[in-house]
N, C-alpha and C. Protein backbone atom coordinates (compact mmCIF):
# COMPACT_ATOMS: atom_id res chain seq x y z
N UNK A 1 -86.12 139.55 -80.46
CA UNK A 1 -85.96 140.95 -80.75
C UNK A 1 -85.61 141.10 -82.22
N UNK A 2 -85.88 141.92 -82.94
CA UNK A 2 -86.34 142.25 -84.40
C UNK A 2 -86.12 143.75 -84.71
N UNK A 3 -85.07 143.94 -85.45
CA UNK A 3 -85.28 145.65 -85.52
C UNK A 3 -86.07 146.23 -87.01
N UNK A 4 -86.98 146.99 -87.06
CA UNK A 4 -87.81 147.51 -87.71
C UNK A 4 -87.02 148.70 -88.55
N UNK A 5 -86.61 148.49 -89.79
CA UNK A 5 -86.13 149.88 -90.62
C UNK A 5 -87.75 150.23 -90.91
N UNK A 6 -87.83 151.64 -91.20
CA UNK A 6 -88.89 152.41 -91.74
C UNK A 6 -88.62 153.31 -92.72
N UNK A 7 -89.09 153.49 -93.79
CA UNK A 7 -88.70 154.12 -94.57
C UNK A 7 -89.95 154.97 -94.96
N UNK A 8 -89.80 156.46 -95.14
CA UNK A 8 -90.71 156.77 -95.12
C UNK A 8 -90.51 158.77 -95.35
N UNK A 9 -91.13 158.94 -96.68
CA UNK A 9 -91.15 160.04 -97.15
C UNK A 9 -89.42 160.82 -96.99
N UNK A 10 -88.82 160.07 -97.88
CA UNK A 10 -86.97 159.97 -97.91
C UNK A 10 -86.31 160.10 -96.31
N UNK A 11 -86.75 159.59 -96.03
CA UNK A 11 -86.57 159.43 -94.34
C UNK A 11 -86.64 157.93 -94.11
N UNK A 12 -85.43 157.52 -92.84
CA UNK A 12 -85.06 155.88 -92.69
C UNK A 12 -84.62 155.94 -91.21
N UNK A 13 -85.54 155.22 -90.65
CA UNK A 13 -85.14 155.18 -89.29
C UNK A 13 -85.07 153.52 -88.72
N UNK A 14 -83.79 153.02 -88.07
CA UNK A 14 -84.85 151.65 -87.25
C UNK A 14 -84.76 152.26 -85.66
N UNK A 15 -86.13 150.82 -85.38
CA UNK A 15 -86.57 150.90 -84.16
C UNK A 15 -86.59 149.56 -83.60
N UNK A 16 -86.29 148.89 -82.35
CA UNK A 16 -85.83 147.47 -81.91
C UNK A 16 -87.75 147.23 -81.53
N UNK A 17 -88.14 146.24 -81.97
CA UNK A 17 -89.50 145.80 -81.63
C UNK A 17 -89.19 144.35 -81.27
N UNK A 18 -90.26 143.67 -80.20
CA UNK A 18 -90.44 142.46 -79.45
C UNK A 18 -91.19 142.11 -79.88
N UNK A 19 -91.52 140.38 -80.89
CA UNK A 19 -92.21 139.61 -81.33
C UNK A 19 -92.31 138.30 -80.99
N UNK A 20 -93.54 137.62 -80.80
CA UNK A 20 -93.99 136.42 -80.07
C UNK A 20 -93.92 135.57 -82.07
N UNK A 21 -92.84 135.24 -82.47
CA UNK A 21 -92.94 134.16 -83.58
C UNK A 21 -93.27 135.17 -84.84
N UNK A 22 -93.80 134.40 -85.92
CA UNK A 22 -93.95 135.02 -86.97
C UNK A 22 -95.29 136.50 -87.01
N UNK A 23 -94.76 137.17 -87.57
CA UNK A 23 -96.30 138.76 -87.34
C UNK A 23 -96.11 139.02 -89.32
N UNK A 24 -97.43 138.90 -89.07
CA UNK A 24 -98.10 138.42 -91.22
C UNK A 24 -97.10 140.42 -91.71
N UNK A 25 -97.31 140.41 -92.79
CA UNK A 25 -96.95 141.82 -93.28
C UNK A 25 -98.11 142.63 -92.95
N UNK A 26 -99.26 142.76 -93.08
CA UNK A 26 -100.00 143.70 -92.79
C UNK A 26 -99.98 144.22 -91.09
N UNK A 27 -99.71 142.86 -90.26
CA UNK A 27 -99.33 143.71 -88.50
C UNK A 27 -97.98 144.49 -88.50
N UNK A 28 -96.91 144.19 -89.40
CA UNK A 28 -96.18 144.56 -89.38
C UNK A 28 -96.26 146.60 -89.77
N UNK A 29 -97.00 146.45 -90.96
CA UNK A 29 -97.62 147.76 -91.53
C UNK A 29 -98.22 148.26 -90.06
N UNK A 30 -99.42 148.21 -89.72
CA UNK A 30 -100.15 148.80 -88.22
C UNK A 30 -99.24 148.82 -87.37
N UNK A 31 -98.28 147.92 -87.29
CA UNK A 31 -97.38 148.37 -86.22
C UNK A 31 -96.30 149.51 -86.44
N UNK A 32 -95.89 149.39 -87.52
CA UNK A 32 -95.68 150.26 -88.10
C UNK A 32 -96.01 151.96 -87.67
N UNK A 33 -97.39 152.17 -88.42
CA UNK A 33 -97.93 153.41 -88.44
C UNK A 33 -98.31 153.80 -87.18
N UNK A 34 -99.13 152.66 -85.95
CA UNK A 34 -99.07 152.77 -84.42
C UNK A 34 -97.65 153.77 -83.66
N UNK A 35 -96.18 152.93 -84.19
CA UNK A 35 -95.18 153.70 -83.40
C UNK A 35 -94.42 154.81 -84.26
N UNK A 36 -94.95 155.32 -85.35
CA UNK A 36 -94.35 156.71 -85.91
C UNK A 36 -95.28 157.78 -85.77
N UNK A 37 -96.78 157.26 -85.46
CA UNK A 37 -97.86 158.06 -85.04
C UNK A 37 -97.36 158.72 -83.33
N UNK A 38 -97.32 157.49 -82.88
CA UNK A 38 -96.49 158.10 -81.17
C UNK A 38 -95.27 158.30 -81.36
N UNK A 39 -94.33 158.49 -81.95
CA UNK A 39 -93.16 159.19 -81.43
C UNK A 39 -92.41 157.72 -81.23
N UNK A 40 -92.70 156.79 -81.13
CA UNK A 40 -91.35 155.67 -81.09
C UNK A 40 -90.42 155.05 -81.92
N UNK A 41 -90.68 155.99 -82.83
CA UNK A 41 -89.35 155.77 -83.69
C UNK A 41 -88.70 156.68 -83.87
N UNK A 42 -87.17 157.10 -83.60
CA UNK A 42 -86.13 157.98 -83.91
C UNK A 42 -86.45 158.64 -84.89
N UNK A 43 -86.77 160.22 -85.08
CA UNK A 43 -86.46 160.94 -85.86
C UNK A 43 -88.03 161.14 -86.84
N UNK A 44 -88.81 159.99 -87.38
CA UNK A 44 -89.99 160.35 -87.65
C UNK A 44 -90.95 159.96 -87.16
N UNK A 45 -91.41 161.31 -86.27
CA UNK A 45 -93.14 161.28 -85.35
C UNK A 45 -93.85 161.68 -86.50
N UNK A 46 -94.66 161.00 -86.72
CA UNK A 46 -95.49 162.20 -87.54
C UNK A 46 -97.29 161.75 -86.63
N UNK A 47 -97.63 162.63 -86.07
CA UNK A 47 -98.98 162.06 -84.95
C UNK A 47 -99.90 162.14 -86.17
N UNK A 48 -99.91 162.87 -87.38
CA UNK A 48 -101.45 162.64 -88.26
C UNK A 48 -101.07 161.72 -89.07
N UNK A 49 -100.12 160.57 -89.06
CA UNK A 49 -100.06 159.81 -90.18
C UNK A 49 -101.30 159.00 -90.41
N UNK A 50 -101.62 159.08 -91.90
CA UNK A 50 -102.51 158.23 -92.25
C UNK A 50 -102.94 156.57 -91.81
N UNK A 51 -103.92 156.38 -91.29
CA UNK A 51 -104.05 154.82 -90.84
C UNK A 51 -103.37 153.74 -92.22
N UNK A 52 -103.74 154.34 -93.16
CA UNK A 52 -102.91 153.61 -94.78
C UNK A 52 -101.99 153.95 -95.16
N UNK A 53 -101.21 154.58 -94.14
CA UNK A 53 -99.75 155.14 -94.93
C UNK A 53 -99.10 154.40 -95.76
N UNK A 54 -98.96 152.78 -94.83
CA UNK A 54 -97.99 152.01 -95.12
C UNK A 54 -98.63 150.81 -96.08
N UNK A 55 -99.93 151.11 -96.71
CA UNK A 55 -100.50 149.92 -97.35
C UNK A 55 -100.13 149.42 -98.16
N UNK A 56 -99.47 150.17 -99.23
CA UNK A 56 -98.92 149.24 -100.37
C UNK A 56 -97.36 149.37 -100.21
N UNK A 57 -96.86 149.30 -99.11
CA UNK A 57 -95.31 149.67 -98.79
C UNK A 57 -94.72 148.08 -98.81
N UNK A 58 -93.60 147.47 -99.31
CA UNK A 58 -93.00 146.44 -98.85
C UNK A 58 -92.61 146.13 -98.00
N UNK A 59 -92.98 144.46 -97.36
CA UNK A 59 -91.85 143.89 -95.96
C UNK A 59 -90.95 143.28 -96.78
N UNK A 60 -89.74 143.67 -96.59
CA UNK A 60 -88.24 142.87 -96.50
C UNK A 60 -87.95 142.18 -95.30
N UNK A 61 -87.94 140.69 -95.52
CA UNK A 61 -87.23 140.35 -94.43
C UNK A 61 -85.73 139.79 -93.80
N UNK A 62 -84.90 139.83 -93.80
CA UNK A 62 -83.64 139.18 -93.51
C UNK A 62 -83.35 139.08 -92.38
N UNK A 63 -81.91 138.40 -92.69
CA UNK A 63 -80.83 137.92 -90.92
C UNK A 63 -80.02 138.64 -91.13
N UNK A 64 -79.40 138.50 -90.02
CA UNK A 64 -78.28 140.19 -89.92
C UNK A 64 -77.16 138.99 -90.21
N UNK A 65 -75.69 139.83 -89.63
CA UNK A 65 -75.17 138.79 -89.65
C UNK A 65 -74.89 137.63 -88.43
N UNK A 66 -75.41 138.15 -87.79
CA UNK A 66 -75.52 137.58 -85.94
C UNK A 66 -77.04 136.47 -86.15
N UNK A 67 -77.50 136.46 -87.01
CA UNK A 67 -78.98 135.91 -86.81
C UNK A 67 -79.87 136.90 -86.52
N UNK A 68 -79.87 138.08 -86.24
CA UNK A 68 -80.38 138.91 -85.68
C UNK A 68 -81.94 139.56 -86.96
N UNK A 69 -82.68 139.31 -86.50
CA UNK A 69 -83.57 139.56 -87.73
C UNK A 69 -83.81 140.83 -88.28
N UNK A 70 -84.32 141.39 -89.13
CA UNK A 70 -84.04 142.99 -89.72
C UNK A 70 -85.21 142.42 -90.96
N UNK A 71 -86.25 143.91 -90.48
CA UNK A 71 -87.55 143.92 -91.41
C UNK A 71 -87.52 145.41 -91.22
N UNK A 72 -87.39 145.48 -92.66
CA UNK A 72 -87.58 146.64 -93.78
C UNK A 72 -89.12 147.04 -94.55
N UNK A 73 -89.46 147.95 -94.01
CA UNK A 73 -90.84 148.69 -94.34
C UNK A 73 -90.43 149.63 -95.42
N UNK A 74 -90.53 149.76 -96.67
CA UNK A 74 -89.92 150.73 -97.33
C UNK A 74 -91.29 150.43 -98.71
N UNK A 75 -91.18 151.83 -99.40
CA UNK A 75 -92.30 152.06 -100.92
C UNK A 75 -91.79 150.92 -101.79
N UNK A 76 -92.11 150.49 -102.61
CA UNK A 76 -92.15 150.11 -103.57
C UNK A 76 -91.49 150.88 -104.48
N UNK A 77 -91.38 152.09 -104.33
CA UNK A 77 -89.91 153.06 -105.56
C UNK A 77 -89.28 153.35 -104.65
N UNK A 78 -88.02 153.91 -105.40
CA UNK A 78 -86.61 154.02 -104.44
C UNK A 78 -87.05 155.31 -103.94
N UNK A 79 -85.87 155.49 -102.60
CA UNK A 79 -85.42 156.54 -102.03
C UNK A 79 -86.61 157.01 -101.32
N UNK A 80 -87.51 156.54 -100.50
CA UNK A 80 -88.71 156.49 -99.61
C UNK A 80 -89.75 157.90 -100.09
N UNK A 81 -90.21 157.63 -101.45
CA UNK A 81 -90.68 158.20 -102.43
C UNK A 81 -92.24 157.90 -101.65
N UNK A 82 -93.11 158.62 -101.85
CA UNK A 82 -94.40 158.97 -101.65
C UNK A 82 -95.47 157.79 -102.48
């Protein structure tokens, strides 16, 4: 289990996602835009998001402090800038 921050048009939500081993950055992106398109992430649905929303967006990856893994989808400029 892996929780997903999203960052996205000054808006930051996570969402707990289930992964079979390593998922490259670009599934991470589609998976991404898949669950803010439906509504599974807290706070931003957006159903017309662009299939490229998240294309040139960064994966961050880290450990929590439990081991617990934490991947960060966020722009490339601060403050989930466009």
């Amino acid at each position: 289990m892996a929780t997903l921050n999203i960052t996205y048009d000054g808006m930051s939500a996570d969402v707990p996602v289930e992964f079979d081993g390593h998922v490259a950055d670009a599934d991470i992106r589609r998976i991404a835009t898949e669950l803010v398109r439906s509504g599974g992430v807290p706070g931003l649905h957006l159903s017309q998001l662009h299939h490229e929303a998240f294309a040139h967006f960064v994966v961050d990856r880290f450990r929590g402090a439990r081991g617990e893994e934490r991947i960060y989808l966020r722009p490339k400029v601060p403050f989930g800038a466009r």
